[in-house]
PDB file of N, CA and C in Angstrom:
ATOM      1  N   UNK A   1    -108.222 -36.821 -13.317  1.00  0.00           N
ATOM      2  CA  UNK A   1    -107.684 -36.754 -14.655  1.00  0.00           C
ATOM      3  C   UNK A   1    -108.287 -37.889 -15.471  1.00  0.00           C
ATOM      4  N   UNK A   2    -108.734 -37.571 -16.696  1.00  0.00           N
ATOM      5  CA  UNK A   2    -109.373 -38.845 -17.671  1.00  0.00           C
ATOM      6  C   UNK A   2    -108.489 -39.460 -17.691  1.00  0.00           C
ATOM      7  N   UNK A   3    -108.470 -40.965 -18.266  1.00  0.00           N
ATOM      8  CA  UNK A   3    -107.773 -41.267 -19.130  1.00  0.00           C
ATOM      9  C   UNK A   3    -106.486 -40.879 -20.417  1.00  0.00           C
ATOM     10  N   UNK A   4    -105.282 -41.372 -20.219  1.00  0.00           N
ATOM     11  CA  UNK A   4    -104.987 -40.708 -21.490  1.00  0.00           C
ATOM     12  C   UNK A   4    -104.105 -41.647 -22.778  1.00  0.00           C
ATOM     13  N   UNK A   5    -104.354 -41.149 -23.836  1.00  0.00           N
ATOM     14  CA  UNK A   5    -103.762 -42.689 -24.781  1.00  0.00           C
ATOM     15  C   UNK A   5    -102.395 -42.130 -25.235  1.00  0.00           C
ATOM     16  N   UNK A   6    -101.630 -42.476 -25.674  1.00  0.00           N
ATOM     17  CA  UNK A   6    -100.649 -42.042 -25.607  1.00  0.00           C
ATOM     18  C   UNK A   6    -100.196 -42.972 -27.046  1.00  0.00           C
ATOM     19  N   UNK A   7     -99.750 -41.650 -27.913  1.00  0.00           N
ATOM     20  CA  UNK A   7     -99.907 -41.889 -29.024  1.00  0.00           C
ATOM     21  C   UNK A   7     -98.455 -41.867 -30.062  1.00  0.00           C
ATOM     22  N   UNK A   8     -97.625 -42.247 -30.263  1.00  0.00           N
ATOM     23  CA  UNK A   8     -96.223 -42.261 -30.401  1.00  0.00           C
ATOM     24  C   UNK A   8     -96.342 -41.104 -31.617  1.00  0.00           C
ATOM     25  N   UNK A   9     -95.459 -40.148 -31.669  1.00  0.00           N
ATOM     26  CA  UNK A   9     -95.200 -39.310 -32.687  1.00  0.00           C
ATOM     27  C   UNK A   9     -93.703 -38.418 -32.638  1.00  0.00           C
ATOM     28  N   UNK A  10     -93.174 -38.204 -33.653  1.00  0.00           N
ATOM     29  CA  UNK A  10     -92.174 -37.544 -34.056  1.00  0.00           C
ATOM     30  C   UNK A  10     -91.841 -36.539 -33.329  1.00  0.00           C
ATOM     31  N   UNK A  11     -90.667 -36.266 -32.378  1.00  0.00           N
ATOM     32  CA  UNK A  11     -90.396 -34.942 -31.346  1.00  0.00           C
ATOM     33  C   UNK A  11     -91.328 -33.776 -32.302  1.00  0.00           C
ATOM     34  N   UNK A  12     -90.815 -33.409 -33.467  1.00  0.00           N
ATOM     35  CA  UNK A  12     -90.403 -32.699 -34.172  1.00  0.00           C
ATOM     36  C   UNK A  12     -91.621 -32.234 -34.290  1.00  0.00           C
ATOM     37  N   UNK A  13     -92.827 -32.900 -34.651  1.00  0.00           N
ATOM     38  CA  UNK A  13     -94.464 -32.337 -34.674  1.00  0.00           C
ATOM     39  C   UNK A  13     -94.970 -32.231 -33.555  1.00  0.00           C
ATOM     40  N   UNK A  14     -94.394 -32.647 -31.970  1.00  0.00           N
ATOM     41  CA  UNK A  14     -94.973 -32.170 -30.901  1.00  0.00           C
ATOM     42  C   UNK A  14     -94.596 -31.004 -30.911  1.00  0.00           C
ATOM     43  N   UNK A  15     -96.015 -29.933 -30.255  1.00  0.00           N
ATOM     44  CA  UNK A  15     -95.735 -28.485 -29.764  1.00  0.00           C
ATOM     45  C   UNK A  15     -95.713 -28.642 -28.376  1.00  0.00           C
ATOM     46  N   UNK A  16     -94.689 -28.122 -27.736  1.00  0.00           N
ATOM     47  CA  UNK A  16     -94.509 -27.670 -26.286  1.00  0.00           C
ATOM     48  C   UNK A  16     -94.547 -26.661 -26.127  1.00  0.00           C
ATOM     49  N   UNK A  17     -96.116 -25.816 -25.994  1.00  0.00           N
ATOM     50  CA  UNK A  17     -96.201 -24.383 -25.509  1.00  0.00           C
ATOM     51  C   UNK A  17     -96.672 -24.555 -24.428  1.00  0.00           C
ATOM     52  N   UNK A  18     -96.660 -23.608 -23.007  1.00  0.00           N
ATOM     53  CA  UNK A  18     -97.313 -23.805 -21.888  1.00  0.00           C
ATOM     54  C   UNK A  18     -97.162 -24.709 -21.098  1.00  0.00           C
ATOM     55  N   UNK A  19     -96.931 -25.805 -21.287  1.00  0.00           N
ATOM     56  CA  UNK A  19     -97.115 -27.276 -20.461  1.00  0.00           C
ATOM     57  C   UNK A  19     -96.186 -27.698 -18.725  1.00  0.00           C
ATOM     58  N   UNK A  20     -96.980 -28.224 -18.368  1.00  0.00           N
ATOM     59  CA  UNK A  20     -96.423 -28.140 -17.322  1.00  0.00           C
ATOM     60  C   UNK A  20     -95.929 -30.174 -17.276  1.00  0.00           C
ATOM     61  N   UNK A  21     -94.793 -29.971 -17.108  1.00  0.00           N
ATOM     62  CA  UNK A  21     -93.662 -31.453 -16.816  1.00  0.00           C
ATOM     63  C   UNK A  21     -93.921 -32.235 -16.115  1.00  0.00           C
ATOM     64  N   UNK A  22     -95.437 -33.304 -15.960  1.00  0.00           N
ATOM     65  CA  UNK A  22     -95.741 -34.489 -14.644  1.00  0.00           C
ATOM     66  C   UNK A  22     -94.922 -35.030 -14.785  1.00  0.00           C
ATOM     67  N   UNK A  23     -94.662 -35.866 -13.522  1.00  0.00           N
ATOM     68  CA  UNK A  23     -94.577 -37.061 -13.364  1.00  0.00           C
ATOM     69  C   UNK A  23     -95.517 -38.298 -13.380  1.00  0.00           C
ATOM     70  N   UNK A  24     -95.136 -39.347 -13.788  1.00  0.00           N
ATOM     71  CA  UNK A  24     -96.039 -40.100 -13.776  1.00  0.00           C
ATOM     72  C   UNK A  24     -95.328 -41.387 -12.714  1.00  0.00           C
ATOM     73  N   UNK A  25     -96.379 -41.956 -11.524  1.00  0.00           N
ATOM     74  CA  UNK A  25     -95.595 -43.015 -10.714  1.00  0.00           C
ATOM     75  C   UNK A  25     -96.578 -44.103 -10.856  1.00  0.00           C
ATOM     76  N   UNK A  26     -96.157 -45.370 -10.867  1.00  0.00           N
ATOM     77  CA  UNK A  26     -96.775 -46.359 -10.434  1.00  0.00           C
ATOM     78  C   UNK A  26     -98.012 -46.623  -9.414  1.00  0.00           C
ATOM     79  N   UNK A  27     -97.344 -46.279  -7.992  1.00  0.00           N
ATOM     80  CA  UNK A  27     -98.627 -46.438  -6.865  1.00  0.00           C
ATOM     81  C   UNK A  27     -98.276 -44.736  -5.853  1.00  0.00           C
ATOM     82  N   UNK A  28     -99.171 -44.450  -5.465  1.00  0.00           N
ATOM     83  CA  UNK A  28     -99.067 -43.201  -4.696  1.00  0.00           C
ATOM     84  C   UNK A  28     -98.611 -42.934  -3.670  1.00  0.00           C
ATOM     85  N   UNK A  29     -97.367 -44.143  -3.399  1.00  0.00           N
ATOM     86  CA  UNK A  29     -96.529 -43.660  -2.526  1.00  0.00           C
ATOM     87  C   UNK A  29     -95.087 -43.042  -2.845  1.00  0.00           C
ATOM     88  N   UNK A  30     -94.986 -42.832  -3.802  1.00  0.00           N
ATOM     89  CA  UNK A  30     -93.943 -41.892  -5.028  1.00  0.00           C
ATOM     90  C   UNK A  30     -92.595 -42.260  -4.283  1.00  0.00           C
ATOM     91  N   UNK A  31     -92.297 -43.067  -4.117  1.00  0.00           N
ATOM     92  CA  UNK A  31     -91.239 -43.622  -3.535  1.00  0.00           C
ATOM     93  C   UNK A  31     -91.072 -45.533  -3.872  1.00  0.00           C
ATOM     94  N   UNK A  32     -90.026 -45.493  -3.981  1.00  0.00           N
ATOM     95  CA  UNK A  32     -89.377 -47.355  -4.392  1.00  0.00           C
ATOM     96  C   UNK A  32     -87.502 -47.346  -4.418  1.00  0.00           C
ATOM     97  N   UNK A  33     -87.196 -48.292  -5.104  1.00  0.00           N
ATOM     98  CA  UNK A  33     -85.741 -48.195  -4.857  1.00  0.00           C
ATOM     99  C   UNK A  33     -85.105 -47.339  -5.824  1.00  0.00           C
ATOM    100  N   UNK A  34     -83.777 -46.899  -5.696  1.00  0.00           N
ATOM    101  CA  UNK A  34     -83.161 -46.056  -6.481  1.00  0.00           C
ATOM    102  C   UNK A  34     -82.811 -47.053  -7.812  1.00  0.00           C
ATOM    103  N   UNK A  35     -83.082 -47.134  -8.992  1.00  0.00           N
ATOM    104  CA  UNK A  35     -82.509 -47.441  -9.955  1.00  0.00           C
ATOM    105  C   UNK A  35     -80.946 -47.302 -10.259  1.00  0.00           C
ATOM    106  N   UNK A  36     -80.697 -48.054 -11.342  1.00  0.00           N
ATOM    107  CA  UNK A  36     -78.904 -47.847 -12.008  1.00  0.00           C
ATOM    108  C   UNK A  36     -78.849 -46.813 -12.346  1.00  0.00           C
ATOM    109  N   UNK A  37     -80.417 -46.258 -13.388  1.00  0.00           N
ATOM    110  CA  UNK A  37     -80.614 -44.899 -14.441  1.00  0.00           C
ATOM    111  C   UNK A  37     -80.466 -43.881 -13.611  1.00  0.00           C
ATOM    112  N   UNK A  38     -80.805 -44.110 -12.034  1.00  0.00           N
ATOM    113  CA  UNK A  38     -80.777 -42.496 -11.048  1.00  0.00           C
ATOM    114  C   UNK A  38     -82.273 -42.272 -10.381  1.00  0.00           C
ATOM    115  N   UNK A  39     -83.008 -43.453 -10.910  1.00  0.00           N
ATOM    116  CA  UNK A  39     -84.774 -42.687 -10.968  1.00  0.00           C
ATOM    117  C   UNK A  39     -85.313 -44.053  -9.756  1.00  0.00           C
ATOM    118  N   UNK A  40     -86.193 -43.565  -9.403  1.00  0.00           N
ATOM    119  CA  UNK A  40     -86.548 -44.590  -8.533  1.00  0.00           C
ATOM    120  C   UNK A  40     -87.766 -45.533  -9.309  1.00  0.00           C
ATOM    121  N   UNK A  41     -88.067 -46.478  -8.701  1.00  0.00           N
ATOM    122  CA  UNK A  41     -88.481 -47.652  -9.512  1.00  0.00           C
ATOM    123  C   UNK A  41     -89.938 -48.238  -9.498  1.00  0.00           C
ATOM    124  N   UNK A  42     -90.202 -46.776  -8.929  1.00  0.00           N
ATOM    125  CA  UNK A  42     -91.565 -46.771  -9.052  1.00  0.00           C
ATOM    126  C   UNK A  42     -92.361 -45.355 -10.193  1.00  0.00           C
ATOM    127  N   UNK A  43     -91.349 -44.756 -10.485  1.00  0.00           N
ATOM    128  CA  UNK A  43     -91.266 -43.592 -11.774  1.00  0.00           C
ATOM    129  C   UNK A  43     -91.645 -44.463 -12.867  1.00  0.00           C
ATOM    130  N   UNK A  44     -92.313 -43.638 -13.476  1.00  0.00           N
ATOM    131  CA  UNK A  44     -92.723 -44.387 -14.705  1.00  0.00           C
ATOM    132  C   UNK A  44     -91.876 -43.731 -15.991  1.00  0.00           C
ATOM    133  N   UNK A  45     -92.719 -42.388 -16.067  1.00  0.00           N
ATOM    134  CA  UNK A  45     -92.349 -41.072 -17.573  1.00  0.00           C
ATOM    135  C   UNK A  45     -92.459 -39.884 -17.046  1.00  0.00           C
ATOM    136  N   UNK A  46     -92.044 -38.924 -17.723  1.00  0.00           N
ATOM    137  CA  UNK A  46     -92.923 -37.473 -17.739  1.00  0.00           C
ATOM    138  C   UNK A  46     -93.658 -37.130 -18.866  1.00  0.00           C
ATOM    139  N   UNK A  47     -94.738 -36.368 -18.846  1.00  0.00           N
ATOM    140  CA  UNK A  47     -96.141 -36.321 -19.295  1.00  0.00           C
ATOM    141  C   UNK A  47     -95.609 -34.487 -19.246  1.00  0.00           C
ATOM    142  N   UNK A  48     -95.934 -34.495 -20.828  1.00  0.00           N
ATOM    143  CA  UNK A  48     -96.206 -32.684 -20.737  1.00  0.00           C
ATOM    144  C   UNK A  48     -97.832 -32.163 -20.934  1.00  0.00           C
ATOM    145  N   UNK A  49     -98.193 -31.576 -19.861  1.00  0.00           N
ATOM    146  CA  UNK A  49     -99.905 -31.465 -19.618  1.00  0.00           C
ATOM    147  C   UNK A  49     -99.789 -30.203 -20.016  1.00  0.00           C
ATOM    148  N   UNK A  50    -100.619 -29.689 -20.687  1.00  0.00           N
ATOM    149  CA  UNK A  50    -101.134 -28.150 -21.553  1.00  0.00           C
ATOM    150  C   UNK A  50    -101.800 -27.801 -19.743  1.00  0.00           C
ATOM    151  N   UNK A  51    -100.995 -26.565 -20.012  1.00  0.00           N
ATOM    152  CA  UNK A  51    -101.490 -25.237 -18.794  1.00  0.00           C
ATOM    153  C   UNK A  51    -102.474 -23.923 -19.215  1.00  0.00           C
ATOM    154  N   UNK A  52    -103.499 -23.760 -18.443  1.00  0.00           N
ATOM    155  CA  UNK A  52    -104.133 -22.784 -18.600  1.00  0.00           C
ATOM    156  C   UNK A  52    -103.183 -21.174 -18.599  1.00  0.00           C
ATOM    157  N   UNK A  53    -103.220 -20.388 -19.114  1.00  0.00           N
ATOM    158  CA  UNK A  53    -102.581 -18.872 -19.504  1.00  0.00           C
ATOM    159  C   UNK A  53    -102.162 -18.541 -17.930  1.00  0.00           C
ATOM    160  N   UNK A  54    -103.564 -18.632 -17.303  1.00  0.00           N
ATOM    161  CA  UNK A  54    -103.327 -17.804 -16.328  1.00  0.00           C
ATOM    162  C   UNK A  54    -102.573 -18.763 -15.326  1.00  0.00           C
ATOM    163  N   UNK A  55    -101.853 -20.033 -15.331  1.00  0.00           N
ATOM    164  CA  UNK A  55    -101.253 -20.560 -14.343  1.00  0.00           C
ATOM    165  C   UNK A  55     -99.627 -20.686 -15.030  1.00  0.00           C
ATOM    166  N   UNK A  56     -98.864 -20.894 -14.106  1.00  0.00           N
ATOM    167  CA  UNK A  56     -97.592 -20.983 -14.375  1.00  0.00           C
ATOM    168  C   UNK A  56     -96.920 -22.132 -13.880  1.00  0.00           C
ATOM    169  N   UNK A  57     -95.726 -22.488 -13.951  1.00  0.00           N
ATOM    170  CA  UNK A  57     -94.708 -23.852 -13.693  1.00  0.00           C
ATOM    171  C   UNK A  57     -95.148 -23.817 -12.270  1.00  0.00           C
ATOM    172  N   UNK A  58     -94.878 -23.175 -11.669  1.00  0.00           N
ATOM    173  CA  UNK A  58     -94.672 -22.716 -10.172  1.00  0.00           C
ATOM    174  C   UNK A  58     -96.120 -22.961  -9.382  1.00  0.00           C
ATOM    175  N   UNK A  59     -97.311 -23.055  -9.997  1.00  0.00           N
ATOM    176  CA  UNK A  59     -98.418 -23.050  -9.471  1.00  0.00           C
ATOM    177  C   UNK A  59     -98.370 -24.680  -9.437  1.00  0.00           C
ATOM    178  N   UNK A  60     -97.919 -25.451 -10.337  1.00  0.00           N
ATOM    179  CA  UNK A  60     -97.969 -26.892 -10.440  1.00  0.00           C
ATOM    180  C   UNK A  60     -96.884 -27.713  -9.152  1.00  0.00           C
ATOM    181  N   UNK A  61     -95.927 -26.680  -9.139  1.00  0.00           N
ATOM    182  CA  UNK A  61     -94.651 -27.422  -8.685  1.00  0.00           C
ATOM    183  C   UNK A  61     -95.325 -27.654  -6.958  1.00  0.00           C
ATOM    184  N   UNK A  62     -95.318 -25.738  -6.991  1.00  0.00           N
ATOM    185  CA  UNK A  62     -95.483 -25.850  -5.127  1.00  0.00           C
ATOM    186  C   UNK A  62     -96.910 -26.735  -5.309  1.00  0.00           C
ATOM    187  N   UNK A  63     -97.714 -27.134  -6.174  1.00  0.00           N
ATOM    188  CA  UNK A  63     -99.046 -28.145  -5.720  1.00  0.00           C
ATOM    189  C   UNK A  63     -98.606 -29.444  -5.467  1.00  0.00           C
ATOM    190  N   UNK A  64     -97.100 -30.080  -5.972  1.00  0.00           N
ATOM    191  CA  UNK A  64     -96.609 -31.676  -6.388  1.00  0.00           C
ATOM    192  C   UNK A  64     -97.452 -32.358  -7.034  1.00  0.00           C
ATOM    193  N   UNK A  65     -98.145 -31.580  -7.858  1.00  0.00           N
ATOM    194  CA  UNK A  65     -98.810 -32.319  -8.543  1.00  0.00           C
ATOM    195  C   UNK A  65     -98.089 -33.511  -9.584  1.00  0.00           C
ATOM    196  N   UNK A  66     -98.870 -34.969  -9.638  1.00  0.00           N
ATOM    197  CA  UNK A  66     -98.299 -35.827 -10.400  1.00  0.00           C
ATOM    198  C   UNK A  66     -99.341 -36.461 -10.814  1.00  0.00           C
ATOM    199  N   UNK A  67     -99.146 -37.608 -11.600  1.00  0.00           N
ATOM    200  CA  UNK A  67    -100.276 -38.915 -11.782  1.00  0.00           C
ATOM    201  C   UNK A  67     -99.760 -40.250 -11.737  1.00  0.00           C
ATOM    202  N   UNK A  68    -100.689 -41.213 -11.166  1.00  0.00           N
ATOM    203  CA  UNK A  68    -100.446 -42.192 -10.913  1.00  0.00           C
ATOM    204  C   UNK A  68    -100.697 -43.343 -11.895  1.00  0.00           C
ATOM    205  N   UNK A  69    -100.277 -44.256 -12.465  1.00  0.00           N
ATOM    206  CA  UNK A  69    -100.945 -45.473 -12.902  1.00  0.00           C
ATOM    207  C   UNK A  69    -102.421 -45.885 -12.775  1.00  0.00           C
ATOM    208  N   UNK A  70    -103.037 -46.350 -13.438  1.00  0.00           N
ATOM    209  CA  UNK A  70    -104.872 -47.023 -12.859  1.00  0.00           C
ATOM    210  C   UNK A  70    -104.070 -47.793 -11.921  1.00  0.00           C
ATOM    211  N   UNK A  71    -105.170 -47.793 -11.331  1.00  0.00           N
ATOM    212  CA  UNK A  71    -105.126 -48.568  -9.467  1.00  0.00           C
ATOM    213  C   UNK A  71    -106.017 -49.195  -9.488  1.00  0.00           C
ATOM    214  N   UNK A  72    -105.486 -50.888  -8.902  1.00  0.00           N
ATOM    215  CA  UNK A  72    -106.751 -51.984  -9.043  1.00  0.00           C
ATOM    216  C   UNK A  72    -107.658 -52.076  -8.122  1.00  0.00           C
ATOM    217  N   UNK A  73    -108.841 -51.937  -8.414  1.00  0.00           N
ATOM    218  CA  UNK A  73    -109.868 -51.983  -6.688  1.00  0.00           C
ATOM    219  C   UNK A  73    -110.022 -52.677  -6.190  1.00  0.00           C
TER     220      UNK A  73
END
């Protein structure tokens, strides 16, 4: 996945057609402690990623697909 900038804007002018709901974690072991909020503490956000027509929620889910933070080498 490129890079992505993340650009603050108004709910109201985002379109959510298609998109499929990442997660986004810290390091790629998608696991840390449980937070107060419920979320564990290595969760960052969710990221709505534009889906191709021909794929669906379900093609993403059963993959677990997520993204991670840059990782230092």
């Amino acid at each position: 996945m490129p890079k992505i900038w993340l650009k603050p804007a108004k709910l109201v002018d985002i379109k959510f057609e298609h998109c499929y709901t990442c997660p986004v974690y810290k390091t790629l072991d998608r696991r840390g402690t449980l937070s107060t909020t419920g979320h564990s503490t290595n969760f960052v956000v969710m990221i709505e990623l534009p889906m191709q027509k021909r794929h669906n929620l379900k093609h993403w889910v059963k993959r677990g697909v997520a993204l991670v933070t840059q990782l230092n080498d």
